[in-house]
Protein backbone atom coordinates (compact mmCIF):
# COMPACT_ATOMS: atom_id res chain seq x y z
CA UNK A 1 0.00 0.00 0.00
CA UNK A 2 1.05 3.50 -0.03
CA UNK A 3 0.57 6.49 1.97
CA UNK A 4 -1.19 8.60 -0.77
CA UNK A 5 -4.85 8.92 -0.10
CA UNK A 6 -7.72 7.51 -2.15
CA UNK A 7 -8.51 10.52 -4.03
CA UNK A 8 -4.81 11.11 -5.00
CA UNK A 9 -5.07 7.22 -6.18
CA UNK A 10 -7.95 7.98 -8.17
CA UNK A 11 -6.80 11.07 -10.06
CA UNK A 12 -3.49 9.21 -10.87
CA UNK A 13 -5.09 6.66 -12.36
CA UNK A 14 -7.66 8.68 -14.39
CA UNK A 15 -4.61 11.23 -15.49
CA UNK A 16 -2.76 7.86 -16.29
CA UNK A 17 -6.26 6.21 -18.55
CA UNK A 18 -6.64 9.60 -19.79
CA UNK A 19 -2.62 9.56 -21.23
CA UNK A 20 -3.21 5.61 -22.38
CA UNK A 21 -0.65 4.72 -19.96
CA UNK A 22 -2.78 1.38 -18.88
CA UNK A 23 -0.64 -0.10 -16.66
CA UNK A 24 -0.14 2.93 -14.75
CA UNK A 25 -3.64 3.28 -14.37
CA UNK A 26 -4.04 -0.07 -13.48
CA UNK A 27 -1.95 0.25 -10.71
CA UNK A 28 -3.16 3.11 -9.09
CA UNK A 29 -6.70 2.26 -9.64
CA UNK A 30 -6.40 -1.85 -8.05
CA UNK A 31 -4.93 0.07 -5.31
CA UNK A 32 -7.97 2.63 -4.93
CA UNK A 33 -10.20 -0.56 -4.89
CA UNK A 34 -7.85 -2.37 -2.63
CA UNK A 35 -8.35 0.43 0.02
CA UNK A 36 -12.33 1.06 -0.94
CA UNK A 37 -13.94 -1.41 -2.93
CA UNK A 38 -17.02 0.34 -3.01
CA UNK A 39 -15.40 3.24 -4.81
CA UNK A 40 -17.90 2.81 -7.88
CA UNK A 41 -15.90 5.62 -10.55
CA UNK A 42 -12.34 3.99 -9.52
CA UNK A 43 -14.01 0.40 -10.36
CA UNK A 44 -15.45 1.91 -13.56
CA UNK A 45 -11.86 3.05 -15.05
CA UNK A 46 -10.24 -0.03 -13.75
CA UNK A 47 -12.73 -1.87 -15.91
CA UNK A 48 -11.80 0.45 -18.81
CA UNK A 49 -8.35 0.04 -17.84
CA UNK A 50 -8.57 -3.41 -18.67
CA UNK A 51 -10.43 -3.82 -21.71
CA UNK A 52 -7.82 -0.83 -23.37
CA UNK A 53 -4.86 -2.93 -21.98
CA UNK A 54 -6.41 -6.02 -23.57
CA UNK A 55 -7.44 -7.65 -20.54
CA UNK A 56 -10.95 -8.77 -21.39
CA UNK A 57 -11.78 -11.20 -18.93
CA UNK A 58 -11.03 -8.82 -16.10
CA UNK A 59 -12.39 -6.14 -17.71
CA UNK A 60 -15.39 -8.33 -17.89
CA UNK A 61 -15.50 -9.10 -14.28
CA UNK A 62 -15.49 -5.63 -13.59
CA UNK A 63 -18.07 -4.32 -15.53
CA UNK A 64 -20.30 -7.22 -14.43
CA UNK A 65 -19.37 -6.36 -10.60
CA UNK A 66 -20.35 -2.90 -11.44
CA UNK A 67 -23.44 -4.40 -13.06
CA UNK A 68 -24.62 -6.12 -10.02
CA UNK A 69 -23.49 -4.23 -6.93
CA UNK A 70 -23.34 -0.38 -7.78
CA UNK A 71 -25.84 1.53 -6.53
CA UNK A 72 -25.72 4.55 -8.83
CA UNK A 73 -27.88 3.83 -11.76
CA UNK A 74 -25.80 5.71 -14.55
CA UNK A 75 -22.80 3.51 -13.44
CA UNK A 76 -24.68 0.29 -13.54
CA UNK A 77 -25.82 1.02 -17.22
CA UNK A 78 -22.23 1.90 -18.14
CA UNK A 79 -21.26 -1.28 -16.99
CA UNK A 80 -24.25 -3.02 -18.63
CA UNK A 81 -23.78 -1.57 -22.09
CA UNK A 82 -20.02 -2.70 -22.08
CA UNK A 83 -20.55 -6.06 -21.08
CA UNK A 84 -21.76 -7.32 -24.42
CA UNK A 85 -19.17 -6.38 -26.67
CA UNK A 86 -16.35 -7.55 -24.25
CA UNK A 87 -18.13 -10.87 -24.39
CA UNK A 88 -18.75 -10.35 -28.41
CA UNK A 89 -14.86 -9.44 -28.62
CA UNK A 90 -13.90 -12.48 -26.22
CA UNK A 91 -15.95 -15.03 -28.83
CA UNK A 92 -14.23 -13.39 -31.09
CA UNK A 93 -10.41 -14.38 -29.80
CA UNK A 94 -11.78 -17.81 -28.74
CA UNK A 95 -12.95 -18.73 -32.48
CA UNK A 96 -9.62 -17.02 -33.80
CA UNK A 97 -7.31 -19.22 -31.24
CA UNK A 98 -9.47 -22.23 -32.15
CA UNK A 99 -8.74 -22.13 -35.99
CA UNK A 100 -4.92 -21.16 -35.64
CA UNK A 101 -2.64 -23.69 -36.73
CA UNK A 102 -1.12 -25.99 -34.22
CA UNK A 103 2.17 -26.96 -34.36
């Protein structure tokens, strides 16, 4: 952990999403939800944070846990709209690694 406080976390990580440096914003946003999990926005770009870093499983967990625990409606459709075309895009990769050539 660090001694930086959640809201210093949290605009770290959305200055890091905001400069595509995913990693950095993944970072600094697990560590926002590590200290608050409830901290609906910080859950919200760590989902994005994710799915822009390529991650789509966890970025699918995310939005679902957003989905089905948030209390702020807006949020909860957010998540809800980007839940289908993660799972679209993770079809997707599953049919592509299927038909690659073994070797």
């Amino acid at each position: 952990m660090t001694d930086k406080s959640i809201d210093e976390l949290l605009n770290e990580g959305i200055a890091a999403y905001r400069c595509q440096d995913f990693l950095a914003a993944l970072a600094r946003l697990s560590e926002t939800v590590a200290i608050e999990p409830r901290h609906w926005k910080a859950r919200l770009y760590l989902a994005m944070s994710y799915y822009r870093s390529g991650q789509l499983l966890l970025a699918s967990k995310e939005f679902r846990h957003i989905a089905e625990n948030c209390p702020l409606e807006n949020l909860r459709q957010n998540a809800e709209a980007a839940l289908l075309p993660i799972k679209e895009e993770i079809v997707l990769k599953t049919v592509e690694l299927n038909r690659a050539p073994s070797f």
